[in-house]
Each structure stands twice: as structure tokens, then as C-alpha cells.
C-alpha atoms as a PDB file:
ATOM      1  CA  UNK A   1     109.169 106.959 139.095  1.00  0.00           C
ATOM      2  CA  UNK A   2     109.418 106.609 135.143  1.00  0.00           C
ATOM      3  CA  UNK A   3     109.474 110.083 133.158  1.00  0.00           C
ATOM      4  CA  UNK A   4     107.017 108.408 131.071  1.00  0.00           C
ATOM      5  CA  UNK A   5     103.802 109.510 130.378  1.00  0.00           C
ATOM      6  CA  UNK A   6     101.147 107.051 128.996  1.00  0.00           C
ATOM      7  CA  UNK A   7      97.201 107.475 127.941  1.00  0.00           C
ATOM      8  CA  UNK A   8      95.084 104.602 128.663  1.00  0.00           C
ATOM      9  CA  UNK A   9      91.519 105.186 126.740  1.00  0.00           C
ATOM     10  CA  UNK A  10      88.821 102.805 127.576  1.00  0.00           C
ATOM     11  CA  UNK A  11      84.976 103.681 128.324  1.00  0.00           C
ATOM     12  CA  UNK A  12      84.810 101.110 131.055  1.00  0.00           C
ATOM     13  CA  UNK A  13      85.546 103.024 134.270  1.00  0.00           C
ATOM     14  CA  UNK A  14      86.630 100.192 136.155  1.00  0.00           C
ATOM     15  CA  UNK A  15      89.113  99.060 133.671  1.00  0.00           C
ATOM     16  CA  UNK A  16      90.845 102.389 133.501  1.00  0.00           C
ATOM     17  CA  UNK A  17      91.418 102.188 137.370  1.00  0.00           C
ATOM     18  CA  UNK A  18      92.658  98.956 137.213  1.00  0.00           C
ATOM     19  CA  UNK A  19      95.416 100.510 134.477  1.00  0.00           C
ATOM     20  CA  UNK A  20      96.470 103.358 136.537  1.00  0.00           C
ATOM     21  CA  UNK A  21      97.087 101.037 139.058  1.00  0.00           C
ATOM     22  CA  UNK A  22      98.808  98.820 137.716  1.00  0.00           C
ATOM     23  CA  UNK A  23     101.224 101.358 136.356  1.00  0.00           C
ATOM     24  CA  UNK A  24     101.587 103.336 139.273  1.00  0.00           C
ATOM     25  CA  UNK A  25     105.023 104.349 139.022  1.00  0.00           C
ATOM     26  CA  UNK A  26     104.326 106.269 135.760  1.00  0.00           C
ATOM     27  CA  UNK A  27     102.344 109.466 135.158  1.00  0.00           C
ATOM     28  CA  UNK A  28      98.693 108.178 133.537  1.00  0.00           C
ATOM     29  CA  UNK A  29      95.835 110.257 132.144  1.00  0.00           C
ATOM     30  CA  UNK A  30      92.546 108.237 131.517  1.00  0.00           C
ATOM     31  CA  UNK A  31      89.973 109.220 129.205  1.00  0.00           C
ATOM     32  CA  UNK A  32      86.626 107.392 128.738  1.00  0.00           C
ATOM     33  CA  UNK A  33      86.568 108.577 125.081  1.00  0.00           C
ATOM     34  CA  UNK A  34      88.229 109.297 122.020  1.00  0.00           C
ATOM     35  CA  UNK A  35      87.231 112.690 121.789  1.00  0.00           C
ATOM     36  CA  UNK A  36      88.315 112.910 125.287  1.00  0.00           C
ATOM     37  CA  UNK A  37      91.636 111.161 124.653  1.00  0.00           C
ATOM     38  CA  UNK A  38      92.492 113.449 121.755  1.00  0.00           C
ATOM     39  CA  UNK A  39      91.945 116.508 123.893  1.00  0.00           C
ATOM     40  CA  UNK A  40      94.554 115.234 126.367  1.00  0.00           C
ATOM     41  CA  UNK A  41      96.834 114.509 123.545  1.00  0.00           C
ATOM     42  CA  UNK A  42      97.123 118.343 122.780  1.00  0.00           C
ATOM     43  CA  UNK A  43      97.809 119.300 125.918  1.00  0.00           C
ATOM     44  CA  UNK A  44     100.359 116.469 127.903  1.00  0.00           C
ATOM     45  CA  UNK A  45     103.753 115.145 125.877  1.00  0.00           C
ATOM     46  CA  UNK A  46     102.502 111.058 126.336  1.00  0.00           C
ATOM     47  CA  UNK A  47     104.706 108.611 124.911  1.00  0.00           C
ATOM     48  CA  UNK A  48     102.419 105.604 124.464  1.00  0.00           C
ATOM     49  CA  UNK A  49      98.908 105.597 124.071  1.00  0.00           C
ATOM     50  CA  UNK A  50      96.847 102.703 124.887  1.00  0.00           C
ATOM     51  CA  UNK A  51      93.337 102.044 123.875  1.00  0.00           C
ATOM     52  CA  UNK A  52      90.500  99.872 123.929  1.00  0.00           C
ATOM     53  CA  UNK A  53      88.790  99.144 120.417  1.00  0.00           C
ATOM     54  CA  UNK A  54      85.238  99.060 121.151  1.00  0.00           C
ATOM     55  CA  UNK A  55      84.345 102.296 122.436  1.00  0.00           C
ATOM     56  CA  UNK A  56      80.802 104.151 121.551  1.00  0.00           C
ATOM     57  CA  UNK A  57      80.920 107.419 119.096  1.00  0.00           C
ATOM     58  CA  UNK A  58      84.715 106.649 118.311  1.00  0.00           C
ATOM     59  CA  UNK A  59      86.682 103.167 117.647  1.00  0.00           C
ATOM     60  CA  UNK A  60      89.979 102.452 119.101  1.00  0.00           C
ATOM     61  CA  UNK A  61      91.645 102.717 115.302  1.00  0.00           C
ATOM     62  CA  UNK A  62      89.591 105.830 114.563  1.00  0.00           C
ATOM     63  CA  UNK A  63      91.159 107.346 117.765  1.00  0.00           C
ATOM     64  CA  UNK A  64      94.482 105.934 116.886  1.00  0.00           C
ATOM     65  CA  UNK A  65      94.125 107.155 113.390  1.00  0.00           C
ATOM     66  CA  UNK A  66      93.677 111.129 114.820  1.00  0.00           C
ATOM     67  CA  UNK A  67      96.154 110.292 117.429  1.00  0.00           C
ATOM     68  CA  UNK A  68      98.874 109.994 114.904  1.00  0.00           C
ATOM     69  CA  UNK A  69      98.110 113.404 113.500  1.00  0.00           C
ATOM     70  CA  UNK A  70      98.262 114.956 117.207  1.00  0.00           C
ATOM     71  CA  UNK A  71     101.097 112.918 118.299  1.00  0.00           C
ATOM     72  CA  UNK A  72     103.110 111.464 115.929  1.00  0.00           C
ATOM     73  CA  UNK A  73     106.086 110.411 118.357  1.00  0.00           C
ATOM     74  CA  UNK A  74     104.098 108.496 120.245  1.00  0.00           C
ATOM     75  CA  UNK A  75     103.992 104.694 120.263  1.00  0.00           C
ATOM     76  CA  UNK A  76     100.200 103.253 119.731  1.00  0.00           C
ATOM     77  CA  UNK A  77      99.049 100.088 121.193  1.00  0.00           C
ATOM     78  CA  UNK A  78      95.811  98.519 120.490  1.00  0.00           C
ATOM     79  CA  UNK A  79      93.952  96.815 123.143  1.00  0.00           C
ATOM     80  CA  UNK A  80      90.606  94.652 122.806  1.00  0.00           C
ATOM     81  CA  UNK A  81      88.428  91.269 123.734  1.00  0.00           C
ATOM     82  CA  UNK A  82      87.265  90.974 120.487  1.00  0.00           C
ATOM     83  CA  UNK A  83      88.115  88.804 118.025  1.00  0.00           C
ATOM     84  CA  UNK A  84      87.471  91.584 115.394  1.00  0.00           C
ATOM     85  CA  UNK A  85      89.386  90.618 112.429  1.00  0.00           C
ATOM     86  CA  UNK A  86      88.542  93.988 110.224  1.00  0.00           C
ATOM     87  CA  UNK A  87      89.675  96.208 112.784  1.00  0.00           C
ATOM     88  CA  UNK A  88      92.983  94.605 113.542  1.00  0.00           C
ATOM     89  CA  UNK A  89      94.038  94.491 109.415  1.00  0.00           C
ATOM     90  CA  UNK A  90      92.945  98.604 110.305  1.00  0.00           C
ATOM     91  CA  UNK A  91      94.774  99.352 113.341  1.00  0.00           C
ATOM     92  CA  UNK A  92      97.938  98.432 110.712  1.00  0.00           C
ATOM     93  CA  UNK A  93      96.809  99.773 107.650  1.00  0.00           C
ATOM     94  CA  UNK A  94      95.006 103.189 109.071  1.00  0.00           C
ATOM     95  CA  UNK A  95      96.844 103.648 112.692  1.00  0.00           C
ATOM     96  CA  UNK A  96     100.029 101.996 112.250  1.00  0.00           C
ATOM     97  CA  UNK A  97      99.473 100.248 115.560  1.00  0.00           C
ATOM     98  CA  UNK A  98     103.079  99.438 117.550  1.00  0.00           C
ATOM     99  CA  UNK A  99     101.201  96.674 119.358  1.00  0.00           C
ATOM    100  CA  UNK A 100      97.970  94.211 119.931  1.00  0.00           C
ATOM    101  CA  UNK A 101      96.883  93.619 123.151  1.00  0.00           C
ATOM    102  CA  UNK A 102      94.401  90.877 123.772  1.00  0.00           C
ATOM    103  CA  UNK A 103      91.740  91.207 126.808  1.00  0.00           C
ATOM    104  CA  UNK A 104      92.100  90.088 129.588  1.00  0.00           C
ATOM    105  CA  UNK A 105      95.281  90.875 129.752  1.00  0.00           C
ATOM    106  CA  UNK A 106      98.474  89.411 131.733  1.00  0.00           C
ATOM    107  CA  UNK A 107      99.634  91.924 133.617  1.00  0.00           C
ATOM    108  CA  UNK A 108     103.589  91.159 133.534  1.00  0.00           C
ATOM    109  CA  UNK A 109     103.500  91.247 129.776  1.00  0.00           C
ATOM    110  CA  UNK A 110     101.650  94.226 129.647  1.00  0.00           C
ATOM    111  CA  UNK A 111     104.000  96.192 131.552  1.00  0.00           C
ATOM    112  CA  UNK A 112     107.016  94.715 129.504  1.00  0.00           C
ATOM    113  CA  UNK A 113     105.380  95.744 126.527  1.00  0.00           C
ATOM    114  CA  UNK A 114     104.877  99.366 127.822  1.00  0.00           C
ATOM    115  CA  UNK A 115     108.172  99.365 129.090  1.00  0.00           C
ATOM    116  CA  UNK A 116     109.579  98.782 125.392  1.00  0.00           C
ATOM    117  CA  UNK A 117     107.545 101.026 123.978  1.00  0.00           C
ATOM    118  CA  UNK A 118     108.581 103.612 126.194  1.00  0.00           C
ATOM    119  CA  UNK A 119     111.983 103.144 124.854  1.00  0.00           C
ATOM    120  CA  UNK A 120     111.369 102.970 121.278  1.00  0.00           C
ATOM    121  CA  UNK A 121     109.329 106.299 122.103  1.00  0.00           C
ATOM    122  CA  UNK A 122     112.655 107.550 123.202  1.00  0.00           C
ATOM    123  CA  UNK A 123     114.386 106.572 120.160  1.00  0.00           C
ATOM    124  CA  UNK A 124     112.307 108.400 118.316  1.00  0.00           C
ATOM    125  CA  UNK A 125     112.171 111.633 119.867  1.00  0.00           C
ATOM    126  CA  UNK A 126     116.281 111.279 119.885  1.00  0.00           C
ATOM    127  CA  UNK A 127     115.847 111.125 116.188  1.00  0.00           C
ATOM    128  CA  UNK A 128     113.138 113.617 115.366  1.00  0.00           C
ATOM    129  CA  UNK A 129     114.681 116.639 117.898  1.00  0.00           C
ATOM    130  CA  UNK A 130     116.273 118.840 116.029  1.00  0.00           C
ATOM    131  CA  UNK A 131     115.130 117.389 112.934  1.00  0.00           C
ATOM    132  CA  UNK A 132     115.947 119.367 109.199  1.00  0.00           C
ATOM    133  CA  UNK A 133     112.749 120.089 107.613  1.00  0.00           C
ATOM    134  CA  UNK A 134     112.684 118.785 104.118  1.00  0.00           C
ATOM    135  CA  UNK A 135     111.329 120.806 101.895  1.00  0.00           C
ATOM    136  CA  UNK A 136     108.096 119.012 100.389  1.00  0.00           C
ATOM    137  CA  UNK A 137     109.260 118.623  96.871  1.00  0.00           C
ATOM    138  CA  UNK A 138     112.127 116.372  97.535  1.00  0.00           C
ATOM    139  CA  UNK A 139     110.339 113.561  98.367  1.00  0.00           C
ATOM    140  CA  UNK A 140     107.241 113.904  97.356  1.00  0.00           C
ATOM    141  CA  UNK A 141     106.825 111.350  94.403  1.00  0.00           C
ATOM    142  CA  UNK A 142     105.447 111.597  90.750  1.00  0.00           C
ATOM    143  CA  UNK A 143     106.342 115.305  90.848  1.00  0.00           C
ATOM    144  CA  UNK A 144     107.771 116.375  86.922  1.00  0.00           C
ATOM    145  CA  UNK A 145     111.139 116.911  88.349  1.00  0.00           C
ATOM    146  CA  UNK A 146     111.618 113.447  89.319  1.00  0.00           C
ATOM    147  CA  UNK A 147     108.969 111.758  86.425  1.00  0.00           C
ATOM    148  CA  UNK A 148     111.828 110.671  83.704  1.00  0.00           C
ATOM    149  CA  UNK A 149     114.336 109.737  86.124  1.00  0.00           C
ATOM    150  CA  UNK A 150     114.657 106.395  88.300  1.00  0.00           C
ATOM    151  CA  UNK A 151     114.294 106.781  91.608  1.00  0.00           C
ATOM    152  CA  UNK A 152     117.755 105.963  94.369  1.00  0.00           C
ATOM    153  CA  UNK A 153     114.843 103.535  96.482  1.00  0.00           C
ATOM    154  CA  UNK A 154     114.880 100.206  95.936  1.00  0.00           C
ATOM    155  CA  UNK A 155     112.513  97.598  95.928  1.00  0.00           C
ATOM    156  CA  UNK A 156     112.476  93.971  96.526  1.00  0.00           C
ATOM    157  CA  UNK A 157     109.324  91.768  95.564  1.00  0.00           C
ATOM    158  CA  UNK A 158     109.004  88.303  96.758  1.00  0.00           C
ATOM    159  CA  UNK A 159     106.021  85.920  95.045  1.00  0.00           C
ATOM    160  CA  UNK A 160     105.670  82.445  94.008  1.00  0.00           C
ATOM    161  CA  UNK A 161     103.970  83.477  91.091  1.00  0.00           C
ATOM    162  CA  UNK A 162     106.681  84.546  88.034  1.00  0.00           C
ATOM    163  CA  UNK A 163     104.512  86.164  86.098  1.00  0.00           C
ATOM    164  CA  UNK A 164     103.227  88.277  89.042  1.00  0.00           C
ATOM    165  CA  UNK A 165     107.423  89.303  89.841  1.00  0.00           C
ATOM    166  CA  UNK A 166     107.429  90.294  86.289  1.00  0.00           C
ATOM    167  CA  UNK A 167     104.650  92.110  86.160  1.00  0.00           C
ATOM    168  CA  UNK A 168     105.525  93.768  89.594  1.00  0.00           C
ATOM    169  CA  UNK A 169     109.186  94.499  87.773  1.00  0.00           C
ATOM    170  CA  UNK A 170     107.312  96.094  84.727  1.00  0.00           C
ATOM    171  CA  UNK A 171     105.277  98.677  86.594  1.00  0.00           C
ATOM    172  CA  UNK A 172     107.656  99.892  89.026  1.00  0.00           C
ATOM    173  CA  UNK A 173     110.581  99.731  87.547  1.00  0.00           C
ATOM    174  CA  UNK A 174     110.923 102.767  85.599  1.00  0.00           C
ATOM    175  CA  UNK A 175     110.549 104.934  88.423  1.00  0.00           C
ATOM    176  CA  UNK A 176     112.595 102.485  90.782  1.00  0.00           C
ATOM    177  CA  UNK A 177     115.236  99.776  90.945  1.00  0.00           C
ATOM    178  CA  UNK A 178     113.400  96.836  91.660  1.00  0.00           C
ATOM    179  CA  UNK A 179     114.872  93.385  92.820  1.00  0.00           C
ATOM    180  CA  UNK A 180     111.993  89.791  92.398  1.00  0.00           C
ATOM    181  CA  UNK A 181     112.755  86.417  93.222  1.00  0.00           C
ATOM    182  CA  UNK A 182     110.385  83.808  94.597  1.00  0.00           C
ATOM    183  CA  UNK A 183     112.843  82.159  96.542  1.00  0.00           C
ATOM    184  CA  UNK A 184     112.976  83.190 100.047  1.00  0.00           C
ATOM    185  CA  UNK A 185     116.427  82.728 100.886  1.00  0.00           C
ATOM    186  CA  UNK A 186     117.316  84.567  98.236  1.00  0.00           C
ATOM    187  CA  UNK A 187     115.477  87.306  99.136  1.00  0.00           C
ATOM    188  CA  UNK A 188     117.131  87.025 101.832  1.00  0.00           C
ATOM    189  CA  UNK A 189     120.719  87.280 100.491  1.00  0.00           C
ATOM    190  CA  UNK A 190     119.243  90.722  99.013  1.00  0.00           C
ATOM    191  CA  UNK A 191     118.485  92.335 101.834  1.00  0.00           C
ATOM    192  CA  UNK A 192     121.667  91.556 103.233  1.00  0.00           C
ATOM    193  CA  UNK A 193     124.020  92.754 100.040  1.00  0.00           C
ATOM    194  CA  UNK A 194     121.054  96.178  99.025  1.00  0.00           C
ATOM    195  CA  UNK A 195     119.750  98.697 100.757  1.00  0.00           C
ATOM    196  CA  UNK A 196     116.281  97.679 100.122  1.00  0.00           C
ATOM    197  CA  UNK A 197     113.652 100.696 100.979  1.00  0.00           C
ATOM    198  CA  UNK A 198     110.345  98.534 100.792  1.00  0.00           C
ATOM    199  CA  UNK A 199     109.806  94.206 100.946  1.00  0.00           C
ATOM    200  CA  UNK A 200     106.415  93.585  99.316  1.00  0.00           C
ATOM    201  CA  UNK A 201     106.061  89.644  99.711  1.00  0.00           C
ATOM    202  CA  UNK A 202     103.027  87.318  98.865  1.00  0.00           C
ATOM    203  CA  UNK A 203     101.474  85.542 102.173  1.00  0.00           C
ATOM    204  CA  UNK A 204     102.422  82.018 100.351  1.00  0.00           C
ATOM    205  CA  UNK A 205     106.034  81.507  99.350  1.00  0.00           C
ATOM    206  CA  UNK A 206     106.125  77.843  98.184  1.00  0.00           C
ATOM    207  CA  UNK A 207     105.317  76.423 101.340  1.00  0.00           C
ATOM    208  CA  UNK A 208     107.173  79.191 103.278  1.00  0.00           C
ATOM    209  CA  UNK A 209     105.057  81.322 105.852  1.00  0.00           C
ATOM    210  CA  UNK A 210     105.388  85.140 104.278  1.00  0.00           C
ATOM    211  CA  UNK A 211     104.592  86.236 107.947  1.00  0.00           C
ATOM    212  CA  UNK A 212     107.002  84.078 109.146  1.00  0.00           C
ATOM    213  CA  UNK A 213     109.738  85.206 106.381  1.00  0.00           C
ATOM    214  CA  UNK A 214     108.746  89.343 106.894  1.00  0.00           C
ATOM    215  CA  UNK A 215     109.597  88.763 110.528  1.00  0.00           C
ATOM    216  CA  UNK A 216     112.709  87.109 109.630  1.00  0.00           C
ATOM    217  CA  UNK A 217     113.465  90.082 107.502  1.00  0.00           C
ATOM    218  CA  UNK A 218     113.424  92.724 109.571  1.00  0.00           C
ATOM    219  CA  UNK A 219     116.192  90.910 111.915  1.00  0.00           C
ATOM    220  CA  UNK A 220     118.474  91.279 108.976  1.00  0.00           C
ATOM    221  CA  UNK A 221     117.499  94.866 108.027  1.00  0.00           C
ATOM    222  CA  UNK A 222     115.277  96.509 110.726  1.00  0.00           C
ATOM    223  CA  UNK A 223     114.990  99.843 108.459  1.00  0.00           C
ATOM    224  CA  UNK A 224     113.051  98.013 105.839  1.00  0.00           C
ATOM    225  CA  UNK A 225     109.629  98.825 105.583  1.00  0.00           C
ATOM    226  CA  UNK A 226     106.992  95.719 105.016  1.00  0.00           C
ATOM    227  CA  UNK A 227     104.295  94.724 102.762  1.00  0.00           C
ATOM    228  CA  UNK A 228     102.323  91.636 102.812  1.00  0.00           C
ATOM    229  CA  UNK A 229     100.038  90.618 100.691  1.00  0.00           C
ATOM    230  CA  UNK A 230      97.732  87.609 101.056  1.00  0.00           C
ATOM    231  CA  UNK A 231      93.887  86.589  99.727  1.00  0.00           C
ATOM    232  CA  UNK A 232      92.934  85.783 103.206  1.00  0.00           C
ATOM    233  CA  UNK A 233      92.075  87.684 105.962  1.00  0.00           C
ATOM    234  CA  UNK A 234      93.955  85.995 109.217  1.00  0.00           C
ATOM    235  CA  UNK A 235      93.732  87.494 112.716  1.00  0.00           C
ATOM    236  CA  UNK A 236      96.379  85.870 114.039  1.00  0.00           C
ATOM    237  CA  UNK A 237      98.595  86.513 111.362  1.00  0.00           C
ATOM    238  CA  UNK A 238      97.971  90.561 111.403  1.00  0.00           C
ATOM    239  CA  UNK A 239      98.827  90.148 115.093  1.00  0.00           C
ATOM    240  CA  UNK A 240     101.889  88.383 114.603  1.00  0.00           C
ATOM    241  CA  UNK A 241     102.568  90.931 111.690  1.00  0.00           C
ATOM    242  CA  UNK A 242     101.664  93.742 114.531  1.00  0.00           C
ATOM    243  CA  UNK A 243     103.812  92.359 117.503  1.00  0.00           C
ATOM    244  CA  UNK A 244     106.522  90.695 115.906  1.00  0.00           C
ATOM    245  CA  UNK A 245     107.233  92.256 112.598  1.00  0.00           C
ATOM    246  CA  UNK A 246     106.092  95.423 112.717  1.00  0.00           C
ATOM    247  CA  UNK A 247     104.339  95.727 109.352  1.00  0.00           C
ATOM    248  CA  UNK A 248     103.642  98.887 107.218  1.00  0.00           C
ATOM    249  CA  UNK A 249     100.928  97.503 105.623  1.00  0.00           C
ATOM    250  CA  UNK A 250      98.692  94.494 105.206  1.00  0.00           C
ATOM    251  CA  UNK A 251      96.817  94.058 101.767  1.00  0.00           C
ATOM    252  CA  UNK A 252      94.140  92.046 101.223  1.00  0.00           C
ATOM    253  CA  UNK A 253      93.693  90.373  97.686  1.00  0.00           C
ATOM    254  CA  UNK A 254      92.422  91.569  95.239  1.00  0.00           C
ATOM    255  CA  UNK A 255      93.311  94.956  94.959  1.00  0.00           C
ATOM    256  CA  UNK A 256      93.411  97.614  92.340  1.00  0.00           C
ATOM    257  CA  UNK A 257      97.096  98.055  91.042  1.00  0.00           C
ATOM    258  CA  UNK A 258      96.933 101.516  91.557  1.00  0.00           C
ATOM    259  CA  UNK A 259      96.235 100.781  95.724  1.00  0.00           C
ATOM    260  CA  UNK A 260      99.575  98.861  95.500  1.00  0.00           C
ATOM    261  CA  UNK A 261     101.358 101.962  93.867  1.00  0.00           C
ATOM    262  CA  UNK A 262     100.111 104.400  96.114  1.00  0.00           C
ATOM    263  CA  UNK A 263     101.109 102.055  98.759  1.00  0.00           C
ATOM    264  CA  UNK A 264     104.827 101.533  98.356  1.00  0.00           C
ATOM    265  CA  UNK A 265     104.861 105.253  97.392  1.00  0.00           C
ATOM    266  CA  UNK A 266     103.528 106.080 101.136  1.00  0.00           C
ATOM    267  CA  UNK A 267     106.283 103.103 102.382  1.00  0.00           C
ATOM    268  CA  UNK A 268     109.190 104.916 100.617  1.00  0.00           C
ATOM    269  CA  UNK A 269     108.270 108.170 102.068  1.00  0.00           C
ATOM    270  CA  UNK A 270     108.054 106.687 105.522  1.00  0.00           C
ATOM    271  CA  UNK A 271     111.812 105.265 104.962  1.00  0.00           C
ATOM    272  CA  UNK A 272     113.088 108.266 103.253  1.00  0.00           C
ATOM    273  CA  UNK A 273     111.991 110.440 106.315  1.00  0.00           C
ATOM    274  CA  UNK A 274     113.276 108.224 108.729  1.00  0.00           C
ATOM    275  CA  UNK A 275     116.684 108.139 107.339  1.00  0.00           C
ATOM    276  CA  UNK A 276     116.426 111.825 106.724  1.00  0.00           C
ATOM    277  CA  UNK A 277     116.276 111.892 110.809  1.00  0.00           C
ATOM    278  CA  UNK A 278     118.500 109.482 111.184  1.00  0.00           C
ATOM    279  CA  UNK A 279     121.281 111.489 109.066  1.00  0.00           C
ATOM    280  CA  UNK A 280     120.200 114.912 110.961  1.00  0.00           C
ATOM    281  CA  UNK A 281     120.084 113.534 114.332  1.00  0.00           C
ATOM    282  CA  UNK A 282     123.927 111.791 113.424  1.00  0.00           C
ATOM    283  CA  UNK A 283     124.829 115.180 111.844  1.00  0.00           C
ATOM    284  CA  UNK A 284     124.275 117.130 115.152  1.00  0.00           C
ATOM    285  CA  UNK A 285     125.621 114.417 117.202  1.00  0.00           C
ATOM    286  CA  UNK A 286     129.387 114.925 114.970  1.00  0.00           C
ATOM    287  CA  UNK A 287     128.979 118.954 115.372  1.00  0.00           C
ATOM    288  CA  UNK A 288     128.627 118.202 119.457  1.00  0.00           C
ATOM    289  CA  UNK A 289     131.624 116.203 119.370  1.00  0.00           C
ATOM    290  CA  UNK A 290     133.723 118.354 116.866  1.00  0.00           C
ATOM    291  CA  UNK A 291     132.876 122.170 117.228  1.00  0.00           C
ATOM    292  CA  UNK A 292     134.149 123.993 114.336  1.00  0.00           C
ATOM    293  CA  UNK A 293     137.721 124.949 114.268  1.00  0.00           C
ATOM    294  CA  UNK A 294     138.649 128.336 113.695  1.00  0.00           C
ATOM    295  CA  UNK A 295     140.135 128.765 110.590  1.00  0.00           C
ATOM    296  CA  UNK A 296     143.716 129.698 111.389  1.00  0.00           C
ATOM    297  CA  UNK A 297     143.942 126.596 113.504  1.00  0.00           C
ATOM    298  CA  UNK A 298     144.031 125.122 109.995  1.00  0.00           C
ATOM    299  CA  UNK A 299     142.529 122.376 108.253  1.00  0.00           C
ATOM    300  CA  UNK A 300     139.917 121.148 110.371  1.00  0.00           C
ATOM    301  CA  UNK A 301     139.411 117.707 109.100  1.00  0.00           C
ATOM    302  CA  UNK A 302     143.169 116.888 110.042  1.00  0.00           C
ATOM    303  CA  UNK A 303     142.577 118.500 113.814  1.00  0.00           C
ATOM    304  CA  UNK A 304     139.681 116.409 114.302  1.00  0.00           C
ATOM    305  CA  UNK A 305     141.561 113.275 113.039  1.00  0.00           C
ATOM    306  CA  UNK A 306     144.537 114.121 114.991  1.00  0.00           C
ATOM    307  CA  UNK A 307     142.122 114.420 118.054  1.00  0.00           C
ATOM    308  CA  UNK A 308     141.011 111.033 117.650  1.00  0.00           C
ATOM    309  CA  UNK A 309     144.477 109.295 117.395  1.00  0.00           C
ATOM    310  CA  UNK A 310     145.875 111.139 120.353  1.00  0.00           C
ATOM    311  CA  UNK A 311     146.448 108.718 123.291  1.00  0.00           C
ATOM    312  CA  UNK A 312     144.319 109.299 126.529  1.00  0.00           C
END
């Protein structure tokens, strides 16, 4: 039996049967509500949460949306029959959805997709235990400290439009180093030679699909965090975004330049966290292998290395 524990949230009886079922060799807690759901969340350690959309008094995004808060660990998959294009673009852009799950649903794919997000739930609890708190000040941007000095982050904008790149350039730029092109492989060639923090890219890219290319993206650098922005609303494209490429955020022109600035702010906090885990959890991992040496066992560094090179 799995370790695993998942919350299905639906306010169709029936349905939530048919879920515990069908994942039988897990541990399950079913809740007909949101309010319910929530309740559960402060009391069990789940690692994926699964919920219907359309539920009375609370929506499956809402729910998702205070789930984070509770829970932030666990993975979040949306799950609905509806063909409702608003909430989707929200389960991204409110409860940072893992996964959209159309109803009815295919059984076998369902429990494949559980099964990976039970391991990228493990991942991440691997990377937040034993996390270093960092203090709020050294991330949080626009504080003085930070105001007359660029930013390490960089950014990488990708837009047909030149005088949109340049624009882009001009208002971020003194705060962070910011790459444009319009040409997708090139873009591409980027990623690959900087450590790019945050890929905004425009739906369109001279005949290129910017869903299409974000997906692409994250083979080459998985940490990156995503933007797209487009001047239509596409259901199918916000699931691909969801299931495939794992957006941050999905903007819908036009919006105020200041939503865009707060935006990649939020992004670059989001990666600067998660390396800030990543470099605890590898910092504890090196202190497991390596306890300290006492000092008149002499230099340390030198023990360690000679430790390595030693033949089994």
C-alpha cells in the first residue's frame, strides 16, 4: 500500500466513492466541500489534492487557492466536465494547479497522473525539510536596500514585436539583467548558455506556437519559471500550458504594465526560494556525508578529498 495520502473533493457522493475505489491501495479522505476539504487539510499530511471545479458555496480554484496556504507541499490537480475557460486561466494564475483533469475521466491515466504527482510531492518535501528560513528582506523586491542596484535574476523576453522587446528591456532593466530576441531558437540558445530566472514569451512568435516553444523550454531548463502572454483566451492551450509545461502564469492581453511587474516580481521570488531549498537541502546532504573533522585531524577540506580518492 502507497504511503501516500490524497484528498479527493467533489460534492457528488457517488463520484467520491468511485475515487476511493479506484485508488484503493492509497490512504483517501473525501470531502463533499471546500470548507470541508480545508478542514481535513489541517489535520492529515496529503500529498495531492484533487478536486472537482463546480462545487456549491466554494469553487474548485477557490478551494485550491486556500489549499495552497494550508498545504503548500502538496501537489493540486484540477478536475471538471466543464468546458469553463475562466476558471482554467484561474486554477494557473490563482491556484497554481499541477494538473487538469477532464470529466469523465480514464481511469489508467488518472492513476498515472497521481502516481507522478505523488513523486514530485516527494521531491518537494526532500527539498523543503530542513529548509533555512530566509529572512524576509533578502528577497523581498523594491525594498531601498536593493532600489539602486541591479538585481543577480535574469530575464529573458521573447516577442515578435521589437518595439514591445525594447520596451520590455527599458522597464525592467534597471532593476534586472534582461535578455529579448524574437527569434525562438535563439531564445533558445539563451536558456541554454544563462541562468535565466523568468521566460515571459508572446503566444505568437512568427508563426511559432509560444505554448508549444514554453514547453520546449522547460526541457532545456526545468528551473525556469514561465510567462505567457497572448490576446486570446484558449482552453486548450491553458491546459496544455497546465499539463505539459507547467506555467507560472497565463496573462491575458491587455494588461496594465504594472500587472506584468508585479508578476515577474512574484516569478522571481518563486525561483529564488526554490533554489534557496535546493542549496539548503544540498548543504545538509554534504554535512551527512562529511561530518566535521576535528580540528587536530587537520585541514578538513584535504581529509574529505583524500576520502574520496581512496580506493574501495
Amino acid at each position: 500500500m502507497s504511503q501516500h495520502h490524497l484528498l479527493f473533493v467533489d460534492d457528488e457522493p457517488m463520484i467520491l466513492q468511485s475515487l476511493s475505489l479506484l485508488f484503493e491501495d492509497y490512504t483517501v479522505y473525501t470531502a463533499t466541500s471546500g470548507q470541508q476539504g480545508l478542514e481535513i487539510l489541517q489535520q492529515y499530511p496529503i500529498s495531492v489534492i484533487i478536486s472537482d471545479q463546480r462545487m456549491p458555496q466554494m469553487t474548485g480554484v477557490e478551494f485550491l487557492r486556500q489549499a495552497k496556504e494550508i498545504a503548500p507541499d502538496a501537489i493540486r490537480i484540477l478536475m471538471t466536465g466543464y468546458s469553463d475557460l475562466q476558471s482554467v486561466i484561474d486554477s494557473v494564475n490563482v491556484g497554481e494547479v499541477f494538473r487538469y483533469v477532464n470529466k469523465p475521466w480514464q481511469a489508467e491515466k488518472l492513476k498515472e497522473t497521481v502516481r507522478f504527482a505523488c513523486n514530485v510531492a516527494d521531491q518537494r518535501r526532500s527539498i523543503t525539510k530542513g529548509k533555512i528560513t530566509v529572512p524576509p528582506s533578502s528577497f523581498t523586491l523594491g525594498i531601498p536596500e536593493i532600489e539602486h542596484r541591479k538585481s543577480e535574476f535574469e530575464l529573458l523576453f521573447v516577442d515578435s514585436n521589437e518595439s514591445h522587446l525594447q520596451s520590455f528591456k527599458a522597464f525592467f532593466e534597471p532593476k534586472y539583467t534582461c535578455h529579448i530576441t524574437s527569434s525562438p531558437e535563439e531564445a533558445m540558445h539563451t536558456l541554454r548558455r544563462f541562468p535565466i530566472a523568468v521566460l515571459v514569451s508572446e503566444a505568437n512568435l512568427n508563426g511559432v506556437d509560444g505554448v508549444d516553444f514554453l514547453i520546449a523550454a522547460k526541457t532545456v531548463q526545468p528551473e525556469v519559471v514561465t510567462i505567457l502572454m497572448t490576446g486570446m483566451k484558449d482552453a486548450r492551450s491553458v491546459v496544455r500550458l497546465i499539463n505539459e509545461g507547467q506555467v507560472y502564469r497565463y496573462l491575458v492581453k491587455p494588461f496594465p504594465r504594472e500587472s506584468l511587474r508585479l508578476t515577474i516580481e512574484s516569478a522571481v521570488i518563486h525561483y529564488k526560494l526554490y533554489h534557496d531549498q535546493l542549496a539548503s537541502r544540498a548543504k545538509l546532504s554534504e554535512q551527512t556525508m562529511f561530518p566535521q573533522v576535528p580540528p587536530f585531524l587537520g585541514n578538513s577540506a584535504s581529509l574529505r578529498q583524500n576520502f574520496v580518492a581512496r580506493p574501495a
